[in-house]
Protein backbone atom coordinates (compact mmCIF):
# COMPACT_ATOMS: atom_id res chain seq x y z
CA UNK A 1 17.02 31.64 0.74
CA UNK A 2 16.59 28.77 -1.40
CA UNK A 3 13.15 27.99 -2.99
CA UNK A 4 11.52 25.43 -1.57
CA UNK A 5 10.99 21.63 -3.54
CA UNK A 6 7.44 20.57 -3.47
CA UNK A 7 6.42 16.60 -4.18
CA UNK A 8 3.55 15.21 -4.66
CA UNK A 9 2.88 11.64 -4.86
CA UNK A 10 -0.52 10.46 -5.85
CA UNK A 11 -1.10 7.16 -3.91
CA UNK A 12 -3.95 4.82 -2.52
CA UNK A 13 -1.85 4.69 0.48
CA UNK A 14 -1.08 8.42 2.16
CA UNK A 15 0.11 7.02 5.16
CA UNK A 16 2.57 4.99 3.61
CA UNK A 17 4.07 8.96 2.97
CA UNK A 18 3.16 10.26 5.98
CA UNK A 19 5.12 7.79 7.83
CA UNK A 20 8.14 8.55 5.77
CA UNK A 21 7.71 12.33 6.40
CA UNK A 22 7.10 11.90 10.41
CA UNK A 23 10.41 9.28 10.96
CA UNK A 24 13.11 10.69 8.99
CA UNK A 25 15.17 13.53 10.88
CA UNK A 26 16.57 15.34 7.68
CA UNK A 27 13.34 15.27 5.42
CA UNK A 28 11.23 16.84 9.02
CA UNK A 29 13.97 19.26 9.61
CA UNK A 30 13.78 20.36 5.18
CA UNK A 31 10.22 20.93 6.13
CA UNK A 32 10.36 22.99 8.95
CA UNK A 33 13.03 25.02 6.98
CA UNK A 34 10.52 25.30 4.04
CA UNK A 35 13.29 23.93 2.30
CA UNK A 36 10.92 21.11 1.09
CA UNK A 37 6.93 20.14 0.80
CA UNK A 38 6.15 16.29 0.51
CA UNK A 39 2.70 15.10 0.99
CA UNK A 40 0.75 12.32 -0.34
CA UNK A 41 -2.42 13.18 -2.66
CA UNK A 42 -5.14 10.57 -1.84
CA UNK A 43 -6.04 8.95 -4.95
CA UNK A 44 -9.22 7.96 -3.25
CA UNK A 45 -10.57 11.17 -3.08
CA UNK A 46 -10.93 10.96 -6.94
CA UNK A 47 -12.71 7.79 -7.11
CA UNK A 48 -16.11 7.47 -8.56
CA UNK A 49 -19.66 7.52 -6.32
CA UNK A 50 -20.13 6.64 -2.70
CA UNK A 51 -17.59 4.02 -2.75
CA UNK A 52 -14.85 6.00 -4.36
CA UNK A 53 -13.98 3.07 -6.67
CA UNK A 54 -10.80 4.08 -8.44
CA UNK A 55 -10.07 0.45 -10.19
CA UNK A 56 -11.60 -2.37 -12.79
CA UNK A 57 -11.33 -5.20 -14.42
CA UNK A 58 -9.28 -5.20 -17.94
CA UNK A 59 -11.40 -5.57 -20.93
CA UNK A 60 -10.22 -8.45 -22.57
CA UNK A 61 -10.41 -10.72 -19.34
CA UNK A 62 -6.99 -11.22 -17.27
CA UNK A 63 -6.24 -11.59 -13.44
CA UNK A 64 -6.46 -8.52 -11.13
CA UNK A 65 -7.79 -4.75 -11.01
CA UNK A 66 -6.59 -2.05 -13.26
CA UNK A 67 -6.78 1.69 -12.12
CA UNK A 68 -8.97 3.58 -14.01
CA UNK A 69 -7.87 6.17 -16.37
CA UNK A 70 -10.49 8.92 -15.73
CA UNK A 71 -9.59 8.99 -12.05
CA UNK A 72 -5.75 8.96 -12.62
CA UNK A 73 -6.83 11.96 -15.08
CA UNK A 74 -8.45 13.68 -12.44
CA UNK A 75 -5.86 13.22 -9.55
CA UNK A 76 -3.35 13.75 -12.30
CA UNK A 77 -4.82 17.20 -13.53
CA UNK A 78 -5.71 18.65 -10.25
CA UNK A 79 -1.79 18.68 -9.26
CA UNK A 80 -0.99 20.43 -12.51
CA UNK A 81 -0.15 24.18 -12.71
CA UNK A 82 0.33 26.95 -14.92
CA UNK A 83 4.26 27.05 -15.16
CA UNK A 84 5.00 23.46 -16.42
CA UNK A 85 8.37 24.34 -17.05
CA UNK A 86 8.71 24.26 -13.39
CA UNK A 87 6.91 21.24 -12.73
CA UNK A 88 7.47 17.52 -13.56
CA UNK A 89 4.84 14.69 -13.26
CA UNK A 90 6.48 11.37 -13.26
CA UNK A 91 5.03 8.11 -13.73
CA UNK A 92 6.69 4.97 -11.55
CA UNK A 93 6.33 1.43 -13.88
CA UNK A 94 8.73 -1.12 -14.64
CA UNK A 95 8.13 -0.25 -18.01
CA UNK A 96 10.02 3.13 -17.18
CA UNK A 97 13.81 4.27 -18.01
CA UNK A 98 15.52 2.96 -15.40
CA UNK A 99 16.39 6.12 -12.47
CA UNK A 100 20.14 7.11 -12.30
CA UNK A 101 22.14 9.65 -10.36
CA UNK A 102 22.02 11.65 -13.53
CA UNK A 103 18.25 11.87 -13.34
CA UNK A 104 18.31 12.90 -9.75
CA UNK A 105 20.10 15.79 -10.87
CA UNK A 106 17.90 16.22 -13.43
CA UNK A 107 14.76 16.56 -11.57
CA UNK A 108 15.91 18.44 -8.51
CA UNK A 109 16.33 21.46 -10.55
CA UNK A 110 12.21 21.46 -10.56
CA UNK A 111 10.58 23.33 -8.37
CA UNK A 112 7.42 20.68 -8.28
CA UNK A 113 7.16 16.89 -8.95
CA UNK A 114 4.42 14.75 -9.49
CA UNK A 115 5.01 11.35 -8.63
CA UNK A 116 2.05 8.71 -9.55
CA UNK A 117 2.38 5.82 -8.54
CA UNK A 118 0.42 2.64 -9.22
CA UNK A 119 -0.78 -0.20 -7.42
CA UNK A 120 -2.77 -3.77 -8.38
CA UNK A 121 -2.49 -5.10 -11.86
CA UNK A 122 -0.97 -1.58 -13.13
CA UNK A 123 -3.17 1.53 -15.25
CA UNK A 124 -4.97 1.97 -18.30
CA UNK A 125 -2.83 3.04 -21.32
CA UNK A 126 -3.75 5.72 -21.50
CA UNK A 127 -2.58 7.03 -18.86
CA UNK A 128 0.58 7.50 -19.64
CA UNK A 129 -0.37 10.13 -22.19
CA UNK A 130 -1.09 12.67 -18.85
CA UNK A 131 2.62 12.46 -17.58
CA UNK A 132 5.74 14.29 -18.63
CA UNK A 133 8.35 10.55 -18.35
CA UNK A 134 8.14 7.35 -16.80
CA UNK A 135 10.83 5.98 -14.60
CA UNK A 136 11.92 2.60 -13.15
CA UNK A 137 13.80 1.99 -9.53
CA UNK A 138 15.14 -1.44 -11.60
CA UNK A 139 14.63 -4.77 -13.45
CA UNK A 140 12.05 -6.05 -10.55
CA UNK A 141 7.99 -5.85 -9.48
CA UNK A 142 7.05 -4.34 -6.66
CA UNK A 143 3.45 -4.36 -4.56
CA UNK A 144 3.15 -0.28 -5.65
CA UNK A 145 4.79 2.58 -6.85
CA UNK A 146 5.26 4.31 -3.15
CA UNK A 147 8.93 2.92 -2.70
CA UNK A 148 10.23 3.63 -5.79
CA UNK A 149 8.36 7.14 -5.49
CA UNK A 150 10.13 8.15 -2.10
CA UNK A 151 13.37 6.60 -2.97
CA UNK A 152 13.74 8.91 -5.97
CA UNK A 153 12.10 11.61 -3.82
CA UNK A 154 14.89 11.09 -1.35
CA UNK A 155 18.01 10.90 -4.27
CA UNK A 156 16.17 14.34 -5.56
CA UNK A 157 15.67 16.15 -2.18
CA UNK A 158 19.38 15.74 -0.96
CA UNK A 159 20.56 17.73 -4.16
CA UNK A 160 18.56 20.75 -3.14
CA UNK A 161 20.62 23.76 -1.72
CA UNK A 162 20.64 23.55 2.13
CA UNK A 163 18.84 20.21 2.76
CA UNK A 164 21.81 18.03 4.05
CA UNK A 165 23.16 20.99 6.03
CA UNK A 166 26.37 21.52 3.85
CA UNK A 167 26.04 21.09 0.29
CA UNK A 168 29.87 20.15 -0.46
CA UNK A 169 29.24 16.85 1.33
CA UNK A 170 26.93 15.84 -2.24
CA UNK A 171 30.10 16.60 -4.28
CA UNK A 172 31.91 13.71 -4.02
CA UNK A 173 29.57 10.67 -3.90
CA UNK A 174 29.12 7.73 -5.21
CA UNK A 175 27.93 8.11 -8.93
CA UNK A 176 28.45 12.02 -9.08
CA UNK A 177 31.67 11.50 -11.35
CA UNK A 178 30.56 8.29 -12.62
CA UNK A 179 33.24 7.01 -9.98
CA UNK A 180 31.72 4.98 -6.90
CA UNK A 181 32.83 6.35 -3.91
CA UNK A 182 36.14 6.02 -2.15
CA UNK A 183 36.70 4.47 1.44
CA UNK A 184 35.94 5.58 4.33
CA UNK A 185 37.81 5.12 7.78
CA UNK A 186 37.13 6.40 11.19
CA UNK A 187 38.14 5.70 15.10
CA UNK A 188 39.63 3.37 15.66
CA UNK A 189 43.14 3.54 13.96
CA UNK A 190 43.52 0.00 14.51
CA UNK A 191 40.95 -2.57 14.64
CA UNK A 192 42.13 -5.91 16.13
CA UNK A 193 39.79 -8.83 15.30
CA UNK A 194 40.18 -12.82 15.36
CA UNK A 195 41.03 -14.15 12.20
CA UNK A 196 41.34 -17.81 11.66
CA UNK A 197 41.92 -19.89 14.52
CA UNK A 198 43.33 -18.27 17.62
CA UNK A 199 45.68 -15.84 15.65
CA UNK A 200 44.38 -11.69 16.24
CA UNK A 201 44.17 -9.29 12.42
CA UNK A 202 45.34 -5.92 12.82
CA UNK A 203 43.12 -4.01 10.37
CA UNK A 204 44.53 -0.58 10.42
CA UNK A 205 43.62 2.85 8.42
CA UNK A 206 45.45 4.01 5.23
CA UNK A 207 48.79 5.67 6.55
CA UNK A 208 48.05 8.46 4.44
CA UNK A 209 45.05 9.74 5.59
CA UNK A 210 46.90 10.13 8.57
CA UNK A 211 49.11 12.18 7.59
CA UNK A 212 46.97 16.14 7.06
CA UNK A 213 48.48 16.09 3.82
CA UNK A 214 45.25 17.20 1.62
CA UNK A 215 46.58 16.78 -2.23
CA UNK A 216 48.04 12.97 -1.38
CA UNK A 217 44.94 12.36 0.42
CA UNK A 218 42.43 13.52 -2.63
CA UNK A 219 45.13 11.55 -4.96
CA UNK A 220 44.70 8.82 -3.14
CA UNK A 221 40.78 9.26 -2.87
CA UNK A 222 40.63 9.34 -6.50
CA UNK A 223 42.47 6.15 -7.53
CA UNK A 224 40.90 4.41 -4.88
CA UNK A 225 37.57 5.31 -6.54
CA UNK A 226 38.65 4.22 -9.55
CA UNK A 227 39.90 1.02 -8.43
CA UNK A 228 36.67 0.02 -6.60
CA UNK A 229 34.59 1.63 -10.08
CA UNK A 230 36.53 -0.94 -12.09
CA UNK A 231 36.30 -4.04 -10.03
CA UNK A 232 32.44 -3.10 -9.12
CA UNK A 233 30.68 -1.46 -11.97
CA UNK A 234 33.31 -1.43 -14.66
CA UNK A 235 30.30 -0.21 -16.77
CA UNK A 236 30.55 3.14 -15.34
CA UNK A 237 33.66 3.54 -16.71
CA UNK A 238 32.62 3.80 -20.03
CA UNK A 239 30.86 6.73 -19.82
């Protein structure tokens, strides 16, 4: 049986990842495998006196709340555990490497992950001396770290032996070659739509994917995905 992937993602908002866990079919049905763990650590509960106060203002003056850096510490240190080889705590900023397919990859060969994410005006500095990386979802702010959290939670999790059901269906993805994807048909053979004025488009699916012949149809697969890498992301190409 494969081991099971535990995440933890330290947020001021758990129901923002209990939500996630609850709607999503695949990610409830990893669980009840014991496939995968995911459950939000309430950064709240590591805020200082009655009022669990987990932010302040920057010294220096400037607009907004920062989160503290003791509490972070705190959440931070109670997640960690003996085998850190097995473990990564990742810090979500858009000050971080920006995430790739590569880094999915990467991190689902951890057993644990540690996901912090931030909310407000950002985190002390210092911080970012209790975390193993920092990583970015892209060039762009966001209100918190919780979406870019679960989306790399989700890229992650679908690597993992057994979570989509058959693991071959990963293999050929956008990305995994540094190819995007090739195109997809299905039902109906022929699509008939209206195009320009009154006059009807018959769209109809590559002849030779029709045609049960398996080494022309991955032949054609493959120079389809590198025609659509080159027009699309050219830059992929390169590497």
């Amino acid at each position: 049986m494969s081991k099971k992937l535990s995440i933890k993602i330290i947020t001021l908002f758990p129901g923002f990842i209990t939500d996630f866990v609850e709607s999503f079919g695949i990610v409830k049905r990893a669980i009840k495998l014991k496939l995968l763990k995911l459950q939000a650590v309430n950064l709240r509960g590591f805020g200082l006196g009655q009022r669990q106060v987990v932010d302040d203002r920057p010294y220096g003056g400037g607009v907004g709340m920062v989160l503290r850096s003791d509490v972070l510490y705190k959440a931070i240190s109670k997640q960690r555990t003996a085998n850190r080889g097995k473990q990564r705590v990742v810090l979500l900023t858009p000050q971080g490497k920006q995430f790739q397919q590569s880094d999915a990859g990467r991190l689902a060969k951890y057993d644990e992950l540690v996901f912090v994410a931030g909310r407000y005006e950002g985190f002390d500095e210092r911080v970012r001396q209790f975390v193993d990386e920092e990583l970015s979802i892209g060039d762009f702010v966001l209100m918190g770290g919780e979406l870019p959290a679960l989306v790399i939670s989700e890229a992650v999790m679908r690597l993992r032996p057994g979570v989509l059901g058959k693991d071959e269906s990963v293999d050929k993805e956008s990305f995994s070659e540094n190819l995007l994807e090739y195109p997809q048909y299905t039902k109906p053979e022929v699509l008939r739509v209206k195009a320009k004025g009154k006059r009807v488009k018959a769209m109809r699916v590559p002849k030779v994917l029709l045609t049960g012949h398996h080494k022309k149809i991955n032949e054609w697969r493959h120079e389809e995905a590198l025609k659509r890498t080159k027009k699309r992301r050219p830059d992929l190409l390169q590497k």
